[in-house]
C-alpha atoms as a PDB file:
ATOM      1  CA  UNK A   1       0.000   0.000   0.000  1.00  0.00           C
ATOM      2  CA  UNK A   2       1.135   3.566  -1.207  1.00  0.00           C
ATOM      3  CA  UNK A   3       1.725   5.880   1.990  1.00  0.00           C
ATOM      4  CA  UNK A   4       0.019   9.550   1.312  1.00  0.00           C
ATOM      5  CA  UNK A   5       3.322  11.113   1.179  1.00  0.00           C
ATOM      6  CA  UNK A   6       4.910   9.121  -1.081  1.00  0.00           C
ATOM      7  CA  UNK A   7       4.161  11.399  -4.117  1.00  0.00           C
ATOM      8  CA  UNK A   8       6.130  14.459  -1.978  1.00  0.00           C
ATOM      9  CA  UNK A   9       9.076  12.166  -1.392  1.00  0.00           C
ATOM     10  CA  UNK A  10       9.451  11.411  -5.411  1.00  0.00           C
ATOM     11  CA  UNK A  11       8.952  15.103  -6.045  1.00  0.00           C
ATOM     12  CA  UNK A  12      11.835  15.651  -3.501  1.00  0.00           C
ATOM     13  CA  UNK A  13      13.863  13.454  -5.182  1.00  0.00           C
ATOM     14  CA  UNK A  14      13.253  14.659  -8.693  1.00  0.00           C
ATOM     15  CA  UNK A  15      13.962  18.631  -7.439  1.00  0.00           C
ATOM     16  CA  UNK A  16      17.115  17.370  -5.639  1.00  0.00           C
ATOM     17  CA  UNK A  17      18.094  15.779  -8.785  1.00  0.00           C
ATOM     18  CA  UNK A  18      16.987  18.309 -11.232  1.00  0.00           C
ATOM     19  CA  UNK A  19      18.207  21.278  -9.000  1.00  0.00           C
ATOM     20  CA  UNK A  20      22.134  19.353  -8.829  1.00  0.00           C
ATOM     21  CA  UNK A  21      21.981  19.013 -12.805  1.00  0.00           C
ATOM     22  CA  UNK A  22      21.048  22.533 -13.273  1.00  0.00           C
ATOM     23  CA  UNK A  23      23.593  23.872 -10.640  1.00  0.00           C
ATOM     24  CA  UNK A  24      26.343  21.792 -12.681  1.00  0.00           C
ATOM     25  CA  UNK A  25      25.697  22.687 -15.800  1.00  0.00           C
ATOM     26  CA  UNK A  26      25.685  26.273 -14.593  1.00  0.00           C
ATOM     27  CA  UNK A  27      29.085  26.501 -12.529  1.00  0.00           C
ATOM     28  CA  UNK A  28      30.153  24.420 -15.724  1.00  0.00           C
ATOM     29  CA  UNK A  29      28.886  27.395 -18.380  1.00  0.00           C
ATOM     30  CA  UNK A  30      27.983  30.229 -16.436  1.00  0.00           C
ATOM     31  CA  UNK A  31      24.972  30.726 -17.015  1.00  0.00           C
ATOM     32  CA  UNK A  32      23.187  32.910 -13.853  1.00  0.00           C
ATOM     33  CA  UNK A  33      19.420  32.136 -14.441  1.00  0.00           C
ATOM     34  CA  UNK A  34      20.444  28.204 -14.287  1.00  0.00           C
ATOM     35  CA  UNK A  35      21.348  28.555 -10.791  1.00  0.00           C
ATOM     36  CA  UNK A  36      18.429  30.781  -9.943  1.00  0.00           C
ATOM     37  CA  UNK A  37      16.717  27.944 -11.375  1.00  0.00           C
ATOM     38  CA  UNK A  38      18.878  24.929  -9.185  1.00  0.00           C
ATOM     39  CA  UNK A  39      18.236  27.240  -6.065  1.00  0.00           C
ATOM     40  CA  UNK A  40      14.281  27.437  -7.101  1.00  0.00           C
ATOM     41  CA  UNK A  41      14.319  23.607  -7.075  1.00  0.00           C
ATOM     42  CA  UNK A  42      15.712  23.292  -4.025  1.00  0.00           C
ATOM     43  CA  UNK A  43      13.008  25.777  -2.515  1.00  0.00           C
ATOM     44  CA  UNK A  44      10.554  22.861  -4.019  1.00  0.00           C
ATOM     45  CA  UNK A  45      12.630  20.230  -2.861  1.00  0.00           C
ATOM     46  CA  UNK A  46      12.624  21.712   1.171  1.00  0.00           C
ATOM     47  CA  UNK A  47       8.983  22.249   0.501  1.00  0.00           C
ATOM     48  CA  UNK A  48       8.142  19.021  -0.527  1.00  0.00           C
ATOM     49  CA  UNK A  49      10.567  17.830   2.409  1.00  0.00           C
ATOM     50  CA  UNK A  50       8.054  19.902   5.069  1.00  0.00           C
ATOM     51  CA  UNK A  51       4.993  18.637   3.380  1.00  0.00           C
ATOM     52  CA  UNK A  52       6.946  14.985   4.118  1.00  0.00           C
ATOM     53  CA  UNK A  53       8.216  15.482   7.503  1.00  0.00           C
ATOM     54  CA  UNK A  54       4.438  17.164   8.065  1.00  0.00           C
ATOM     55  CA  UNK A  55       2.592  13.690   7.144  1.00  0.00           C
ATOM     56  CA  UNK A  56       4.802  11.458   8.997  1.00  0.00           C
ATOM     57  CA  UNK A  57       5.349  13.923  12.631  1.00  0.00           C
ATOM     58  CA  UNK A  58       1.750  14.955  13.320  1.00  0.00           C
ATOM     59  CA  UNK A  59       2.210  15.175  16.901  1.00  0.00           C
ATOM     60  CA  UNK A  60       5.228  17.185  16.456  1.00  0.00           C
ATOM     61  CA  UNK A  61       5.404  19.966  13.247  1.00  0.00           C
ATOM     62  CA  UNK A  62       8.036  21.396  14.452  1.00  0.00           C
ATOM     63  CA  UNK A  63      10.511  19.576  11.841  1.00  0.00           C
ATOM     64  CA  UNK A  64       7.997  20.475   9.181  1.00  0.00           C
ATOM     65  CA  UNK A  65       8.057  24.366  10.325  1.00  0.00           C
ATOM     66  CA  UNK A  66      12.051  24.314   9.939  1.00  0.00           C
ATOM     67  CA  UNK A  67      11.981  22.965   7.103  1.00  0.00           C
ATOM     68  CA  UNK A  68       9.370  25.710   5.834  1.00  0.00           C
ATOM     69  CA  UNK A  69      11.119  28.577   6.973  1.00  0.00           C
ATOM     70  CA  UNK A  70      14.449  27.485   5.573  1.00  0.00           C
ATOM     71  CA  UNK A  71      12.763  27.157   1.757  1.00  0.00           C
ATOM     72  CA  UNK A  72      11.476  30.258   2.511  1.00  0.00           C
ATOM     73  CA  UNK A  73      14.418  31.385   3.500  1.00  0.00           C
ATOM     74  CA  UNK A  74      16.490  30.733   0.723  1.00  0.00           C
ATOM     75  CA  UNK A  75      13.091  31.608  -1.572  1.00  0.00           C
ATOM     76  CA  UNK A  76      13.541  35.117  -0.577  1.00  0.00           C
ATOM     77  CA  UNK A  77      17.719  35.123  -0.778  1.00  0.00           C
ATOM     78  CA  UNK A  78      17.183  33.748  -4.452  1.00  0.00           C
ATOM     79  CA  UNK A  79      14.845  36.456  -4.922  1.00  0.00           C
ATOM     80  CA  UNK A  80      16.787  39.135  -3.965  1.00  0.00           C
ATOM     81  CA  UNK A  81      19.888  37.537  -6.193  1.00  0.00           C
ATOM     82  CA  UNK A  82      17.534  38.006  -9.032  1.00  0.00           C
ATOM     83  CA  UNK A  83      16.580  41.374  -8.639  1.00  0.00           C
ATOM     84  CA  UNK A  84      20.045  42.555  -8.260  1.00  0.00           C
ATOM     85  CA  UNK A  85      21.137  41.262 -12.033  1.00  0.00           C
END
């Protein structure tokens, strides 16, 4: 039987994945809105990691909550990288 969070934890994987491909290629080339775009997928990939730690720690969020602050953390740092090109 498929757990509920399941489909979070393969969207994890997949940003963590995509996010390390993009980030290479980009220190490779240079290009600036790759790693806007690696840092963007690891926002998704810390959100999808709250939404996990959320499902499976009920009783205590407060592993989910860390984990939400620090993609929005970086969310906002990325955000402010862009708008300084």
């Amino acid at each position: 039987m498929k757990q509920p969070y399941e489909k979070f934890m393969i969207v994890e994987l997949l940003a963590l994945g995509a996010a390390s491909l993009f980030t290479f290629i980009a220190l490779i080339k240079g290009y600036t809105i790759m790693i806007i775009l690696g840092l963007l997928l690891v926002v998704g990939s810390l959100i999808a990691d709250s939404l996990v730690q959320w499902h499976l720690y009920r009783s205590i969020p407060s592993h989910a909550i860390k984990q939400a602050v620090r993609a929005l953390l970086v969310f906002i740092f990325t955000l402010l990288f862009l708008l300084r090109l």
